[in-house]
PDBML (XML) file of the C-alpha atoms, coordinates in Angstrom:
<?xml version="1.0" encoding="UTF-8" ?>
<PDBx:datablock datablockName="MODEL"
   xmlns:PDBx="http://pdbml.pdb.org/schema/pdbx-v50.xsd"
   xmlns:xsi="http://www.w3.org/2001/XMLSchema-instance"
   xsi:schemaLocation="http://pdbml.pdb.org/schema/pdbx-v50.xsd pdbx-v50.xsd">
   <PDBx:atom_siteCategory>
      <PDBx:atom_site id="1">
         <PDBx:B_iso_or_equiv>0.00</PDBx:B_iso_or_equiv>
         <PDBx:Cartn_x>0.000</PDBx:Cartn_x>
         <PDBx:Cartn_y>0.000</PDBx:Cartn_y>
         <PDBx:Cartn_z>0.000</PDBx:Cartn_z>
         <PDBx:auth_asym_id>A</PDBx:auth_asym_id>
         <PDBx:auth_atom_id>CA</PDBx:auth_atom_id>
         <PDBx:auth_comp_id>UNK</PDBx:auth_comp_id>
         <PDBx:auth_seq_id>1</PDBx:auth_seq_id>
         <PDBx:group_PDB>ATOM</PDBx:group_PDB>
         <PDBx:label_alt_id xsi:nil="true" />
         <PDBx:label_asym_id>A</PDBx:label_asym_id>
         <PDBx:label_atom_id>CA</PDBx:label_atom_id>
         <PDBx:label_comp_id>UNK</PDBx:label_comp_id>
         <PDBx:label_entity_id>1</PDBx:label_entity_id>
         <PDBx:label_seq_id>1</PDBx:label_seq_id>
         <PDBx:occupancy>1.00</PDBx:occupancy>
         <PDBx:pdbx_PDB_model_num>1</PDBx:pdbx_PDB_model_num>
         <PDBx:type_symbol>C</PDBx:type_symbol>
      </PDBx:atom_site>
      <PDBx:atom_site id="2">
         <PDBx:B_iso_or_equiv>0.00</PDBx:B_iso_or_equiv>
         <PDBx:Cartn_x>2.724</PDBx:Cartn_x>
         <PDBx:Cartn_y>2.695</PDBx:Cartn_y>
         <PDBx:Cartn_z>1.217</PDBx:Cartn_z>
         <PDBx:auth_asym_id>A</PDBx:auth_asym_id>
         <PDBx:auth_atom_id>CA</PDBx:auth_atom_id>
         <PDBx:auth_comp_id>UNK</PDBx:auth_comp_id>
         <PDBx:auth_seq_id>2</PDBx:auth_seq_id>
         <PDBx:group_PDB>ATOM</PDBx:group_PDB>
         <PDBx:label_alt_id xsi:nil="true" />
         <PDBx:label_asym_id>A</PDBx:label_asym_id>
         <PDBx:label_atom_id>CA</PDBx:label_atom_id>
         <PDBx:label_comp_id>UNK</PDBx:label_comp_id>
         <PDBx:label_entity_id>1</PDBx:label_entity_id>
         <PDBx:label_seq_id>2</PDBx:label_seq_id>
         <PDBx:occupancy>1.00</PDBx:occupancy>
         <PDBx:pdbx_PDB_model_num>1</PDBx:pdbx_PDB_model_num>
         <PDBx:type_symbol>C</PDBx:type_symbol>
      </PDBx:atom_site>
      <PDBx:atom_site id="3">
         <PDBx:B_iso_or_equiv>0.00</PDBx:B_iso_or_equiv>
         <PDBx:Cartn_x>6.710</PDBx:Cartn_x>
         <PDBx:Cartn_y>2.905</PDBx:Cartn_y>
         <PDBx:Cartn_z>1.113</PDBx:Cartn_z>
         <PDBx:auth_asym_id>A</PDBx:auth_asym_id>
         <PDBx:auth_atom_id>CA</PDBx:auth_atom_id>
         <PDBx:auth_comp_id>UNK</PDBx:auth_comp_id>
         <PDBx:auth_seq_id>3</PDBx:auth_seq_id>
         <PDBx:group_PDB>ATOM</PDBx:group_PDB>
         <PDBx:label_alt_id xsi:nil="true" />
         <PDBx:label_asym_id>A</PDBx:label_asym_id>
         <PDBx:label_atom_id>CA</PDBx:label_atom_id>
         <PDBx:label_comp_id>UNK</PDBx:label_comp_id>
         <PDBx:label_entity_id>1</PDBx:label_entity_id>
         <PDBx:label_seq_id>3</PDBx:label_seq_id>
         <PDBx:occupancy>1.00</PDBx:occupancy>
         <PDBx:pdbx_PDB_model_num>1</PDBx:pdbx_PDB_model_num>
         <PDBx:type_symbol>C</PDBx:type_symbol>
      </PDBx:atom_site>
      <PDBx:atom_site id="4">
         <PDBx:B_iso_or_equiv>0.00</PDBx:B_iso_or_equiv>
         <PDBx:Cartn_x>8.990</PDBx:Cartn_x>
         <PDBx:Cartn_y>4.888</PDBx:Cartn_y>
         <PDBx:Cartn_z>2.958</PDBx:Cartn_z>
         <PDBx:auth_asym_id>A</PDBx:auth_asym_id>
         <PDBx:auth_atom_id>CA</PDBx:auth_atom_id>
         <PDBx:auth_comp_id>UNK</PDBx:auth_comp_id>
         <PDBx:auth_seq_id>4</PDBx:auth_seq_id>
         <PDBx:group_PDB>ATOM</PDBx:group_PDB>
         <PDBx:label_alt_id xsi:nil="true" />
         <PDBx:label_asym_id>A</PDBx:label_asym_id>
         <PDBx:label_atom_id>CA</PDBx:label_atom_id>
         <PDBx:label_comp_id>UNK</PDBx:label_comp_id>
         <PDBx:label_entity_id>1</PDBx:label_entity_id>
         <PDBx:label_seq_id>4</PDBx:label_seq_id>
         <PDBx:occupancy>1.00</PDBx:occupancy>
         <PDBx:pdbx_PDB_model_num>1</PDBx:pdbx_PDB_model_num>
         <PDBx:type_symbol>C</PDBx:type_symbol>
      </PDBx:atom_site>
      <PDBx:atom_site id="5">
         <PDBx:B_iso_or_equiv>0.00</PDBx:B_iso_or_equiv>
         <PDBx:Cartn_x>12.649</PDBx:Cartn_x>
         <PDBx:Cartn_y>5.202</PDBx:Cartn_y>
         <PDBx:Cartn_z>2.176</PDBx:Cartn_z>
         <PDBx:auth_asym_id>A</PDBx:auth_asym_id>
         <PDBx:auth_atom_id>CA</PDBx:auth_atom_id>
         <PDBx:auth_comp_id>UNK</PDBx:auth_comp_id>
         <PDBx:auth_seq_id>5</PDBx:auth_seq_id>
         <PDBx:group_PDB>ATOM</PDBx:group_PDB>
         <PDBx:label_alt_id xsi:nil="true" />
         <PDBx:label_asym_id>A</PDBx:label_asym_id>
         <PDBx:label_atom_id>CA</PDBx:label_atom_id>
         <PDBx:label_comp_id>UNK</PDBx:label_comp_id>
         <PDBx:label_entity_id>1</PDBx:label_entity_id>
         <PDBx:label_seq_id>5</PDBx:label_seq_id>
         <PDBx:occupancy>1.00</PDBx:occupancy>
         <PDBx:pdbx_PDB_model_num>1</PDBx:pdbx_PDB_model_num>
         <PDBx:type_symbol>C</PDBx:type_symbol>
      </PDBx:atom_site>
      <PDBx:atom_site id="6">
         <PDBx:B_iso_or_equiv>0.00</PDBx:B_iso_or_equiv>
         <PDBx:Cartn_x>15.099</PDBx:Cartn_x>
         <PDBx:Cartn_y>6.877</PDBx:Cartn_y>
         <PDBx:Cartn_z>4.824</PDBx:Cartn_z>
         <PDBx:auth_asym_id>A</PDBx:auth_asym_id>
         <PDBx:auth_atom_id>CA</PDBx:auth_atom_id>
         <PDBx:auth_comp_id>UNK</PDBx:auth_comp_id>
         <PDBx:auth_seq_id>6</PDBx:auth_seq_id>
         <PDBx:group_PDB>ATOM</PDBx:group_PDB>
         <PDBx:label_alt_id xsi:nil="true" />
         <PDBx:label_asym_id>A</PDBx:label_asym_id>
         <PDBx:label_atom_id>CA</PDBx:label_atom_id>
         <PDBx:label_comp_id>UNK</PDBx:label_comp_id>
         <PDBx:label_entity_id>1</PDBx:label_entity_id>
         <PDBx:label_seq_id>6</PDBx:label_seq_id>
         <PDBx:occupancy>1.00</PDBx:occupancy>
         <PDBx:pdbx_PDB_model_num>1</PDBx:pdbx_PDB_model_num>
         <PDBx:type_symbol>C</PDBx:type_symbol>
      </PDBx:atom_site>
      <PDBx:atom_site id="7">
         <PDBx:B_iso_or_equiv>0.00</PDBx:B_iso_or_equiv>
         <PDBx:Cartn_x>18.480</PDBx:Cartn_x>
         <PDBx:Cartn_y>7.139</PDBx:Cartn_y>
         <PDBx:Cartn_z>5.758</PDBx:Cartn_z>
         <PDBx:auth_asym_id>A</PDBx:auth_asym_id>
         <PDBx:auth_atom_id>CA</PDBx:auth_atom_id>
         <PDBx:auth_comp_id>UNK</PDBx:auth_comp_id>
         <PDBx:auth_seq_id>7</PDBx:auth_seq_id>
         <PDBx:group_PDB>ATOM</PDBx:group_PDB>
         <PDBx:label_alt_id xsi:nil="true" />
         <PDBx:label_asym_id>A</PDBx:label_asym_id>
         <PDBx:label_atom_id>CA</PDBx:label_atom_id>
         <PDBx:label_comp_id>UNK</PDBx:label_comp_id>
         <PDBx:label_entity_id>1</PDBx:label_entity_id>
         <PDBx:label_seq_id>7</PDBx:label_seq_id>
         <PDBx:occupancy>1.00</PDBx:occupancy>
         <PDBx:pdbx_PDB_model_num>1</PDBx:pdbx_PDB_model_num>
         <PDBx:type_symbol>C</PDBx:type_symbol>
      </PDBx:atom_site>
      <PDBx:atom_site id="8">
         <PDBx:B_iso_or_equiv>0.00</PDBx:B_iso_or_equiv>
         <PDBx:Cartn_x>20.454</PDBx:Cartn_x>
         <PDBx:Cartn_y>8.724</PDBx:Cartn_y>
         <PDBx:Cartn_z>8.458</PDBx:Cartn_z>
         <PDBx:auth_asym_id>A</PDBx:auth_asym_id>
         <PDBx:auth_atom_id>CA</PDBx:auth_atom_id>
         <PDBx:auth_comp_id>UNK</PDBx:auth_comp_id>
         <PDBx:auth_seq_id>8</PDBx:auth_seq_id>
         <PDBx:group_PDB>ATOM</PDBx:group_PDB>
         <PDBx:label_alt_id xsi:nil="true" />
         <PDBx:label_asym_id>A</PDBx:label_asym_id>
         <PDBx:label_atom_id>CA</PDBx:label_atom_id>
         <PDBx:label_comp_id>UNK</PDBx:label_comp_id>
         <PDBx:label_entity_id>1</PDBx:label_entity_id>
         <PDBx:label_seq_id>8</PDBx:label_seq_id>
         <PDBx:occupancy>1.00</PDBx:occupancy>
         <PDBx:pdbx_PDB_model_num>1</PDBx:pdbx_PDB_model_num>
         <PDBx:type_symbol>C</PDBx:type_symbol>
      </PDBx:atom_site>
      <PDBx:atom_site id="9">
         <PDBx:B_iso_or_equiv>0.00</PDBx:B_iso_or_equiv>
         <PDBx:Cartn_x>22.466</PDBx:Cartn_x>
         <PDBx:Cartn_y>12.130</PDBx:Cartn_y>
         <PDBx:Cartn_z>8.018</PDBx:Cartn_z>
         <PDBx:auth_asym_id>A</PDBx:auth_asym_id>
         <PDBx:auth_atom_id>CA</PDBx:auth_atom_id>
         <PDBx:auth_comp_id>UNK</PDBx:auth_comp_id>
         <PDBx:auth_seq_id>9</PDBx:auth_seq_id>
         <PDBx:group_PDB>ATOM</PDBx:group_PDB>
         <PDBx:label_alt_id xsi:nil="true" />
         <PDBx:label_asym_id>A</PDBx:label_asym_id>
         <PDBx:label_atom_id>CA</PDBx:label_atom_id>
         <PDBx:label_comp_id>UNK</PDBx:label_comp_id>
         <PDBx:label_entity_id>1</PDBx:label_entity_id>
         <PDBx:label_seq_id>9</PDBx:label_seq_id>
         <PDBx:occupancy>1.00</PDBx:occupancy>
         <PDBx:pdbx_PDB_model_num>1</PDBx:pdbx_PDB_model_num>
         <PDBx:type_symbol>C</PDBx:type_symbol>
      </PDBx:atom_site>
      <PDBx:atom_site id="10">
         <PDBx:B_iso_or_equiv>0.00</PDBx:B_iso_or_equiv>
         <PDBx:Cartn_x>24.887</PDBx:Cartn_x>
         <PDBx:Cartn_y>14.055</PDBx:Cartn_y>
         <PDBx:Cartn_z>9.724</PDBx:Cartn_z>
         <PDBx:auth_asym_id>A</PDBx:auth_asym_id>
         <PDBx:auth_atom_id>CA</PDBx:auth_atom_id>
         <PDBx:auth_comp_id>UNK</PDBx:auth_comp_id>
         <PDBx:auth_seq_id>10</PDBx:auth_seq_id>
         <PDBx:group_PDB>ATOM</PDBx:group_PDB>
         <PDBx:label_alt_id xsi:nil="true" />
         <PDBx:label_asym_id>A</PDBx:label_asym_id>
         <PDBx:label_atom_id>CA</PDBx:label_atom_id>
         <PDBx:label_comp_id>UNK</PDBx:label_comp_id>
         <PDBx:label_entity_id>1</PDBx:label_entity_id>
         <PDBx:label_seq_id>10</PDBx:label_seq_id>
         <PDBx:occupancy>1.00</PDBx:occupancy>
         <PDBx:pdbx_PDB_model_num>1</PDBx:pdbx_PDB_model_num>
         <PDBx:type_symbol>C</PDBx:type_symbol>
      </PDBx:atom_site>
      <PDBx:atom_site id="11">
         <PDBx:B_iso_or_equiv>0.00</PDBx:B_iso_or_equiv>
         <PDBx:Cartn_x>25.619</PDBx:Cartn_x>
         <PDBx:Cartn_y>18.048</PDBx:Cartn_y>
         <PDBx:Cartn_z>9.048</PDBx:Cartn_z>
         <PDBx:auth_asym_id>A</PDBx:auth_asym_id>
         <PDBx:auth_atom_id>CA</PDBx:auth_atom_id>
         <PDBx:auth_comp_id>UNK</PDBx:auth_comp_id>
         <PDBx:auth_seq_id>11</PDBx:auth_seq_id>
         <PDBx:group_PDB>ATOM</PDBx:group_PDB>
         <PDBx:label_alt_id xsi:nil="true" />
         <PDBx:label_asym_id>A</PDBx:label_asym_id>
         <PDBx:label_atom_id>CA</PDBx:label_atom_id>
         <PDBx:label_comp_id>UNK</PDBx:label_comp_id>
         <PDBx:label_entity_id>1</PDBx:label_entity_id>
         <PDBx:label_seq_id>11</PDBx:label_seq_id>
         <PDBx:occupancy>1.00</PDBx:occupancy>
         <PDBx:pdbx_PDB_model_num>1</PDBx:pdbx_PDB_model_num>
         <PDBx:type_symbol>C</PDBx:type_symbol>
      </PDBx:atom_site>
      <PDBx:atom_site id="12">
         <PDBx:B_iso_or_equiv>0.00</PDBx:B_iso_or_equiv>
         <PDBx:Cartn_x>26.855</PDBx:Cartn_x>
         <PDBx:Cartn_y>21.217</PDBx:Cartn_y>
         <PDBx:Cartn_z>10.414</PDBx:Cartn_z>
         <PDBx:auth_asym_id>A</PDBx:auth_asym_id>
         <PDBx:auth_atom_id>CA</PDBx:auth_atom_id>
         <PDBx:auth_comp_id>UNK</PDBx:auth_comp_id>
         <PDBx:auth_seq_id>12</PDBx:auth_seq_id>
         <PDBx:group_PDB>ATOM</PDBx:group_PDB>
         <PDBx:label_alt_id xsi:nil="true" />
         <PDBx:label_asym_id>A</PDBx:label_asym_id>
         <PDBx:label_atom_id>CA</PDBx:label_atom_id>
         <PDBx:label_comp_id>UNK</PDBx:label_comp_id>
         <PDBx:label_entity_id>1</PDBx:label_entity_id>
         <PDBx:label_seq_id>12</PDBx:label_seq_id>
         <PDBx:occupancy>1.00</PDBx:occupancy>
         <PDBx:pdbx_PDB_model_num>1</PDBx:pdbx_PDB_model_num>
         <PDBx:type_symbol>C</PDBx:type_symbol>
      </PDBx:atom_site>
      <PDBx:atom_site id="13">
         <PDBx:B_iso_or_equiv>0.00</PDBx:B_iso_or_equiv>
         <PDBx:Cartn_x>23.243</PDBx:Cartn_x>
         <PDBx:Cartn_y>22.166</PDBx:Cartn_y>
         <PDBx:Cartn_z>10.018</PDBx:Cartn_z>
         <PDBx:auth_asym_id>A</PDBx:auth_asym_id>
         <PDBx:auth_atom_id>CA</PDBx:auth_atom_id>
         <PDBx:auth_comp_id>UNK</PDBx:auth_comp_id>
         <PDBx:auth_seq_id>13</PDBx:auth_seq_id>
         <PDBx:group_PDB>ATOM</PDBx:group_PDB>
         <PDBx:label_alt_id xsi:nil="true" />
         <PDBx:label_asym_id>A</PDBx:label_asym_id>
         <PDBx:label_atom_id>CA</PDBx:label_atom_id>
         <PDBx:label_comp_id>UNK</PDBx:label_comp_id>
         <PDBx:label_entity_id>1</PDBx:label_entity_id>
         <PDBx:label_seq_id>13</PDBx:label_seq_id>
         <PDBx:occupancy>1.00</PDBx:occupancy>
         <PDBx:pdbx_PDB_model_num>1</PDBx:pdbx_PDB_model_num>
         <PDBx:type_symbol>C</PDBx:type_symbol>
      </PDBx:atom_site>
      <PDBx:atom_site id="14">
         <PDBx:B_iso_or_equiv>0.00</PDBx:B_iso_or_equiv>
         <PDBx:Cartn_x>20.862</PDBx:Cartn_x>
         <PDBx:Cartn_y>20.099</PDBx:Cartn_y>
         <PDBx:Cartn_z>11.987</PDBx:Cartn_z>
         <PDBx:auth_asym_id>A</PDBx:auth_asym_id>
         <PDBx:auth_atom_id>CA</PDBx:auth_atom_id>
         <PDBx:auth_comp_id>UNK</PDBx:auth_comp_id>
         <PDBx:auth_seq_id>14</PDBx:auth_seq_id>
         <PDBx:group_PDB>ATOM</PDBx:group_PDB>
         <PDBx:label_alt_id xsi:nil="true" />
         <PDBx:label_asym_id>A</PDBx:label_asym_id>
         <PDBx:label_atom_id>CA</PDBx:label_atom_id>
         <PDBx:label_comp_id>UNK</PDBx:label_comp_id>
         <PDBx:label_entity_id>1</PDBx:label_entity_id>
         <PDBx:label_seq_id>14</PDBx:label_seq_id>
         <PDBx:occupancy>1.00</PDBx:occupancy>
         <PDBx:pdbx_PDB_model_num>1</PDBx:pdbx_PDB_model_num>
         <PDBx:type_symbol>C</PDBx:type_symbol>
      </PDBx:atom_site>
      <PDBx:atom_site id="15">
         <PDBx:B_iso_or_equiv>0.00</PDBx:B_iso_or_equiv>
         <PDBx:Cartn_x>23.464</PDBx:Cartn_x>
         <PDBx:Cartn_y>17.645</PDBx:Cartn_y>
         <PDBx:Cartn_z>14.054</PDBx:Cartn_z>
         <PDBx:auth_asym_id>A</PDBx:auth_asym_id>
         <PDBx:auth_atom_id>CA</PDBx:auth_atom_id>
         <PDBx:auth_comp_id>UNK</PDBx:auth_comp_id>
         <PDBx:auth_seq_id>15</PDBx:auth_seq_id>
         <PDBx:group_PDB>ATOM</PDBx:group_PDB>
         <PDBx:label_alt_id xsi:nil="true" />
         <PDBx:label_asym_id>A</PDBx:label_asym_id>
         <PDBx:label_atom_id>CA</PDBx:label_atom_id>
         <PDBx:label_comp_id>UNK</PDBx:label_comp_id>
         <PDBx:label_entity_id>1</PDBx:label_entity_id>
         <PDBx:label_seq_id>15</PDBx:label_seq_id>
         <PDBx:occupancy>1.00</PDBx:occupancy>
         <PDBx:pdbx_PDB_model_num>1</PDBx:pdbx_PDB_model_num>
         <PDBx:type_symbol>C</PDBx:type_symbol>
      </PDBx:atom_site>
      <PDBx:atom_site id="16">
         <PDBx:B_iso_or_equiv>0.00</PDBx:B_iso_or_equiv>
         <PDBx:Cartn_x>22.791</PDBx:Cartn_x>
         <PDBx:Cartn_y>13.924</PDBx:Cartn_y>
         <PDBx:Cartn_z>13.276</PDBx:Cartn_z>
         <PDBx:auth_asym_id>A</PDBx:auth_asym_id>
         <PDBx:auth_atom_id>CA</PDBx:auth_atom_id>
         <PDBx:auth_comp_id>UNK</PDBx:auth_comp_id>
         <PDBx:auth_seq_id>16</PDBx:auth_seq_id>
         <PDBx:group_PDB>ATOM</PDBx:group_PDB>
         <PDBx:label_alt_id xsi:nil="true" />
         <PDBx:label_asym_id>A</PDBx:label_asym_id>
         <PDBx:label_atom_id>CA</PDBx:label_atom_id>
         <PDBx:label_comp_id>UNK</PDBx:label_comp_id>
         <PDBx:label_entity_id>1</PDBx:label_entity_id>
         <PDBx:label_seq_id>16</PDBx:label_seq_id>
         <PDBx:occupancy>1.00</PDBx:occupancy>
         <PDBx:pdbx_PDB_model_num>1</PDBx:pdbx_PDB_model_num>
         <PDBx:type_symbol>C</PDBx:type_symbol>
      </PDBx:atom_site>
      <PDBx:atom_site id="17">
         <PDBx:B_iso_or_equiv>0.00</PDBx:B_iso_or_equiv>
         <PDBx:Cartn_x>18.706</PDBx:Cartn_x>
         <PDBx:Cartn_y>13.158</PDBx:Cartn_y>
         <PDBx:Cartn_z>11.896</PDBx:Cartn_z>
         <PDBx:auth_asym_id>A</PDBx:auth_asym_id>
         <PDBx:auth_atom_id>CA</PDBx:auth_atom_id>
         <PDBx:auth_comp_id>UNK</PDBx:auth_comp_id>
         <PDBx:auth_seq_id>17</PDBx:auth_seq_id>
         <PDBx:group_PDB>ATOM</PDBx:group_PDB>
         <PDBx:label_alt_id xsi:nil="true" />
         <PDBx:label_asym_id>A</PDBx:label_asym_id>
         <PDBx:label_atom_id>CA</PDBx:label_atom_id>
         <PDBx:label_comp_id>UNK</PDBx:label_comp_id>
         <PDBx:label_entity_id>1</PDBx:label_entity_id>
         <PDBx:label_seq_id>17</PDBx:label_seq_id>
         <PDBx:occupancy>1.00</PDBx:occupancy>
         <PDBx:pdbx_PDB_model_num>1</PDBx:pdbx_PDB_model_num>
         <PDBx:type_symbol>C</PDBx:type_symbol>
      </PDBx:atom_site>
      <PDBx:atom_site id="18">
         <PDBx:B_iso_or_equiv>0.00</PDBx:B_iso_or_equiv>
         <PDBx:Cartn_x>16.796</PDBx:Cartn_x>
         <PDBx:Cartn_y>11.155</PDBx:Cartn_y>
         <PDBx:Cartn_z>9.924</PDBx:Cartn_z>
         <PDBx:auth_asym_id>A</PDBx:auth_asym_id>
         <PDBx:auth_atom_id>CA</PDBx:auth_atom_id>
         <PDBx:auth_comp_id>UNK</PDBx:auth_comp_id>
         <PDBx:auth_seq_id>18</PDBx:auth_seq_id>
         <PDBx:group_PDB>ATOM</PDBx:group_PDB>
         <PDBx:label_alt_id xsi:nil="true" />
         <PDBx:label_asym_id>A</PDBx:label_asym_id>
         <PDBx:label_atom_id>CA</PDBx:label_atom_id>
         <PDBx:label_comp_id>UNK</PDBx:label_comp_id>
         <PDBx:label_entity_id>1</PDBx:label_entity_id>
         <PDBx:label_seq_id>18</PDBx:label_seq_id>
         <PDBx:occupancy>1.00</PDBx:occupancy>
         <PDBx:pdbx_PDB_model_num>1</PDBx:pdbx_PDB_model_num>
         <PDBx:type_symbol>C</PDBx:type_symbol>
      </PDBx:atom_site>
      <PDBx:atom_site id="19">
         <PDBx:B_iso_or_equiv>0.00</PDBx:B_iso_or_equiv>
         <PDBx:Cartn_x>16.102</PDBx:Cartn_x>
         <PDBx:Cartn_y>12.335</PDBx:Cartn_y>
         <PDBx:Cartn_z>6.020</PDBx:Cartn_z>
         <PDBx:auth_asym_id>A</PDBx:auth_asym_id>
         <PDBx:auth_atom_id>CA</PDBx:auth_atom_id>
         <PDBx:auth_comp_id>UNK</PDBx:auth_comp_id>
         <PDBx:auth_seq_id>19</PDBx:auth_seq_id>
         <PDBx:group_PDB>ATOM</PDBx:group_PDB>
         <PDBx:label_alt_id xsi:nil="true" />
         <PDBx:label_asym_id>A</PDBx:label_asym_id>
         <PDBx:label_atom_id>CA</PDBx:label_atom_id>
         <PDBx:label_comp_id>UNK</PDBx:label_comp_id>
         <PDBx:label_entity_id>1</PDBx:label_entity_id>
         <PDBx:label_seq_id>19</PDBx:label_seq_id>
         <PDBx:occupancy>1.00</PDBx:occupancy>
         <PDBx:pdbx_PDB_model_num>1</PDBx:pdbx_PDB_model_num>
         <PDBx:type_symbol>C</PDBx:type_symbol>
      </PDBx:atom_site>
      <PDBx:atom_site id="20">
         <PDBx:B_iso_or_equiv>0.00</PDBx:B_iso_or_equiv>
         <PDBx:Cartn_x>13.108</PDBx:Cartn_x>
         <PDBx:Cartn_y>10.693</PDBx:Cartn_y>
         <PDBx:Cartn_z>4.688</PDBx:Cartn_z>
         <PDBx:auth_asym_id>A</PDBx:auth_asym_id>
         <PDBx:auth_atom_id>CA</PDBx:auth_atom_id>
         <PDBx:auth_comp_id>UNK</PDBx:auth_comp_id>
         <PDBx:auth_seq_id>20</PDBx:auth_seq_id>
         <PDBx:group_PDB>ATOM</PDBx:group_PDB>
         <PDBx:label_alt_id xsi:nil="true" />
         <PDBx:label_asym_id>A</PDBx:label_asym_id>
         <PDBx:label_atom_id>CA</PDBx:label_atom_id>
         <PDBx:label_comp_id>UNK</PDBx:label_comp_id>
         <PDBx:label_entity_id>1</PDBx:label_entity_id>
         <PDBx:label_seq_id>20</PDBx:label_seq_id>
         <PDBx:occupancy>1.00</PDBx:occupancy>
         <PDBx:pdbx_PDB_model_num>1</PDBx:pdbx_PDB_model_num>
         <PDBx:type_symbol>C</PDBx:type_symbol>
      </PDBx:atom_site>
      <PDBx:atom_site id="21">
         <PDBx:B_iso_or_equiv>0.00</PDBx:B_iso_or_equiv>
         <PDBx:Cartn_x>13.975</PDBx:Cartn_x>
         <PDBx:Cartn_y>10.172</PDBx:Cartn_y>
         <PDBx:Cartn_z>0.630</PDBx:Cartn_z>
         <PDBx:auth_asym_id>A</PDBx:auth_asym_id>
         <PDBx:auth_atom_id>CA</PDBx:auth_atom_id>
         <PDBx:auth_comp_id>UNK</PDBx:auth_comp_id>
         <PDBx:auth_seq_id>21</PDBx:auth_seq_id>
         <PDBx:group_PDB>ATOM</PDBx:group_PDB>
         <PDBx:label_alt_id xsi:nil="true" />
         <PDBx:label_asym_id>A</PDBx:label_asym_id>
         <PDBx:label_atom_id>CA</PDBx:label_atom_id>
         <PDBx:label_comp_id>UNK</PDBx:label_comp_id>
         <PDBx:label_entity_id>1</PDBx:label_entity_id>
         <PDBx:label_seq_id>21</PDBx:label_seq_id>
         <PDBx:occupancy>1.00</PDBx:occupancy>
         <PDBx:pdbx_PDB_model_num>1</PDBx:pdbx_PDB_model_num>
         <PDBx:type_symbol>C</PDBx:type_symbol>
      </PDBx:atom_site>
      <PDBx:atom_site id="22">
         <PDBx:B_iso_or_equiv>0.00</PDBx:B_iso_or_equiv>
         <PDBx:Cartn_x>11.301</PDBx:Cartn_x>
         <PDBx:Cartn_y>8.334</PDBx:Cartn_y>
         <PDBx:Cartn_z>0.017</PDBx:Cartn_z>
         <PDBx:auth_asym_id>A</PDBx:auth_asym_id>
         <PDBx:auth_atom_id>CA</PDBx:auth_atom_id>
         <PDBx:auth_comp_id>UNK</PDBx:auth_comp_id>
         <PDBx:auth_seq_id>22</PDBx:auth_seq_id>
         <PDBx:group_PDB>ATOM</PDBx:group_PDB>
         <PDBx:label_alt_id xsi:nil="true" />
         <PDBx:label_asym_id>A</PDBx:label_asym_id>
         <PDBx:label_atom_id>CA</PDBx:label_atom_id>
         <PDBx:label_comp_id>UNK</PDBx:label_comp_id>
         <PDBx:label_entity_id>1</PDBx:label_entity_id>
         <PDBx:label_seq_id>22</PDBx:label_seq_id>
         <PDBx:occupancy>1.00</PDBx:occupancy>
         <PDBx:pdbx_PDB_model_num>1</PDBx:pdbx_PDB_model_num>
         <PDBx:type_symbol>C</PDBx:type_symbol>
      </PDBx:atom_site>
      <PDBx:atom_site id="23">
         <PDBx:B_iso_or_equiv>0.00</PDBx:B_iso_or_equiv>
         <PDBx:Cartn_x>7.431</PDBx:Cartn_x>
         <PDBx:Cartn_y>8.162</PDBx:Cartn_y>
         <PDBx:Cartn_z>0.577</PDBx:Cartn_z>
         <PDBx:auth_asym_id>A</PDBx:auth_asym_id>
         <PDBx:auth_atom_id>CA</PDBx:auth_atom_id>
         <PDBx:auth_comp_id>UNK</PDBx:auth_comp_id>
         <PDBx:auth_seq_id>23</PDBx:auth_seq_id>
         <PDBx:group_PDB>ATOM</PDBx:group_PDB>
         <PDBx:label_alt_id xsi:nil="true" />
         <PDBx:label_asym_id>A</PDBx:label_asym_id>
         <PDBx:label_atom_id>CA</PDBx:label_atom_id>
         <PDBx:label_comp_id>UNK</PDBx:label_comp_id>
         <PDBx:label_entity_id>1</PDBx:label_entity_id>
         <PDBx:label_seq_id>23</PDBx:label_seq_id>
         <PDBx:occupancy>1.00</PDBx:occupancy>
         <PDBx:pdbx_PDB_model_num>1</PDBx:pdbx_PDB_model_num>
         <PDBx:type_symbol>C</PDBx:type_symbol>
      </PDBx:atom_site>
      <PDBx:atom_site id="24">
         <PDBx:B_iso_or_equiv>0.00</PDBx:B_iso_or_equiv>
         <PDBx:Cartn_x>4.566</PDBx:Cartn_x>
         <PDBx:Cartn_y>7.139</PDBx:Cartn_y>
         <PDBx:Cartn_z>-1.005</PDBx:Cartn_z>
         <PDBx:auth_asym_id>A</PDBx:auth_asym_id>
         <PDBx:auth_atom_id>CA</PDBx:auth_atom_id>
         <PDBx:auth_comp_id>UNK</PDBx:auth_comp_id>
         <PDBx:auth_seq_id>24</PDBx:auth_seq_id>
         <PDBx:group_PDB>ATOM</PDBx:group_PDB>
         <PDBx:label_alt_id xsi:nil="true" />
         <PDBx:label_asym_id>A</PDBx:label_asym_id>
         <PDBx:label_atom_id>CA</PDBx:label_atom_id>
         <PDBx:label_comp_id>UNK</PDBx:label_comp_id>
         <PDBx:label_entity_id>1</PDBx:label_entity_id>
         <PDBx:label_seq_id>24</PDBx:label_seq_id>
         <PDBx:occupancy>1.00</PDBx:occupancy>
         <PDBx:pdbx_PDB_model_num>1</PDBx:pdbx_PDB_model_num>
         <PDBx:type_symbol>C</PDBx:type_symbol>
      </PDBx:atom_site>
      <PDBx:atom_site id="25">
         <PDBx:B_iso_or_equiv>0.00</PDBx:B_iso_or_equiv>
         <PDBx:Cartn_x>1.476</PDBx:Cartn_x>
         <PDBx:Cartn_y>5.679</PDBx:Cartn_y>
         <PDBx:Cartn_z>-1.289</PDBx:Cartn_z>
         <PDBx:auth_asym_id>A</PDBx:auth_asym_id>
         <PDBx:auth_atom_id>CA</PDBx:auth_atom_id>
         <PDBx:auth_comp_id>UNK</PDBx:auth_comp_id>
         <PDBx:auth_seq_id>25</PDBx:auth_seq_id>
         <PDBx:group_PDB>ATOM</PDBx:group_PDB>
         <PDBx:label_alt_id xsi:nil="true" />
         <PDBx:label_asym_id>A</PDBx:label_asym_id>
         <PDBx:label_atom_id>CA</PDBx:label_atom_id>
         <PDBx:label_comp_id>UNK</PDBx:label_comp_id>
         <PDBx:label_entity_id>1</PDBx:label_entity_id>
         <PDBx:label_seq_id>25</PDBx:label_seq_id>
         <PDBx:occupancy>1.00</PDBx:occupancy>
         <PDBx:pdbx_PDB_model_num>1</PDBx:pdbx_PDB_model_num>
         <PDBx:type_symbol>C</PDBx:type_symbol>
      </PDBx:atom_site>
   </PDBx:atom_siteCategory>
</PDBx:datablock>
C-alpha cells in the first residue's frame, strides 16, 4: 500500500537526523 525510504544524516546544520527520501502511497 505505502513505502517509505530513509536514511540517516549528519551536518553542520541540523546535528545527526533522519532524512526521509522516500514516501509514497
Amino acid at each position: 500500500a505505502a513505502i517509505a525510504g530513509y536514511r540517516h544524516k549528519h551536518n553542520l546544520h541540523s546535528g545527526r537526523f533522519i532524512y526521509i527520501d522516500d514516501l509514497a502511497t
